[in-house]
Protein backbone atom coordinates (compact mmCIF):
# COMPACT_ATOMS: atom_id res chain seq x y z
CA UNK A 1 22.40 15.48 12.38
CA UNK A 2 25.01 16.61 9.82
CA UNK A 3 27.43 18.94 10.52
CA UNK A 4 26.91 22.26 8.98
CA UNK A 5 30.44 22.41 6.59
CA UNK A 6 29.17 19.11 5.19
CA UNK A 7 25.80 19.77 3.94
CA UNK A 8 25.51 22.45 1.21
CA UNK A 9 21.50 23.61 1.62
CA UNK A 10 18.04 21.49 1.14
CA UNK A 11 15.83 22.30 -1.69
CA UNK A 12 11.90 21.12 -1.19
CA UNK A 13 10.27 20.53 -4.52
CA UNK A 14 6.90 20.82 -4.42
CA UNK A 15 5.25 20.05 -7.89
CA UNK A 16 1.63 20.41 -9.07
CA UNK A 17 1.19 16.86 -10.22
CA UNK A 18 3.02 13.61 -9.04
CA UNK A 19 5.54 11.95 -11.54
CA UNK A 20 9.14 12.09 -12.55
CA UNK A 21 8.42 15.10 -15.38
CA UNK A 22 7.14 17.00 -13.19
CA UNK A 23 9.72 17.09 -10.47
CA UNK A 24 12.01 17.07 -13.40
CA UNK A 25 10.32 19.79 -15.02
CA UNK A 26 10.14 21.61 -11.48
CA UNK A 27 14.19 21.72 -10.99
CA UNK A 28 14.79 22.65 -14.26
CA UNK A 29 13.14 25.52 -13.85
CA UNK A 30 14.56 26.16 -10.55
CA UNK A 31 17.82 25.67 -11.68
CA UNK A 32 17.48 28.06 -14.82
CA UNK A 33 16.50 30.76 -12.28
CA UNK A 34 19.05 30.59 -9.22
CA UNK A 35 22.14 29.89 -9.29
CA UNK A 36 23.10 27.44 -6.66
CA UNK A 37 26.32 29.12 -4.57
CA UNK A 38 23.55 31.72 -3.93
CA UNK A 39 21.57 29.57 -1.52
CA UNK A 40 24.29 27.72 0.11
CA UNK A 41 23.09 27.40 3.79
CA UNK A 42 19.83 28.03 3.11
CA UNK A 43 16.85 25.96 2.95
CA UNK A 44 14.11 26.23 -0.51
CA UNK A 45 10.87 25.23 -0.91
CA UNK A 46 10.41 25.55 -4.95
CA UNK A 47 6.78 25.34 -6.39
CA UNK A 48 5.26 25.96 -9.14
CA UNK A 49 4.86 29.90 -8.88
CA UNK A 50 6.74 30.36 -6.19
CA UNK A 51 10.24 30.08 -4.38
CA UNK A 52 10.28 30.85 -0.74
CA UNK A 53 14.00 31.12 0.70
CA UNK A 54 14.18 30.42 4.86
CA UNK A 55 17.92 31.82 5.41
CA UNK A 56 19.93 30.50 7.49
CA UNK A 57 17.84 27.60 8.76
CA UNK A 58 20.22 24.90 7.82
């Protein structure tokens, strides 16, 4: 729907218990452990144990 030069990548968080701490808690993480111009284009599904990168999908 977008074009691709305007949308940077989609991140899916996936958290092990509903509420805003633990998405909150979730990205942190995430975001301590990638840094984000590495998975431009690229769509993430982050859980709790586990970060599954689909390249090129977006």
């Amino acid at each position: 729907m977008h074009p691709q030069e305007t949308l940077f990548g989609i991140i899916i968080l996936r958290p092990t218990s509903q509420g805003k701490q633990a998405v909150s808690d979730l990205f942190t993480n995430f975001l301590a452990s990638f840094k984000l111009d590495d998975v431009v284009n690229k769509v993430l599904i982050v859980e709790y144990n586990n970060i599954t990168i689909r390249w090129d999908c977006v």
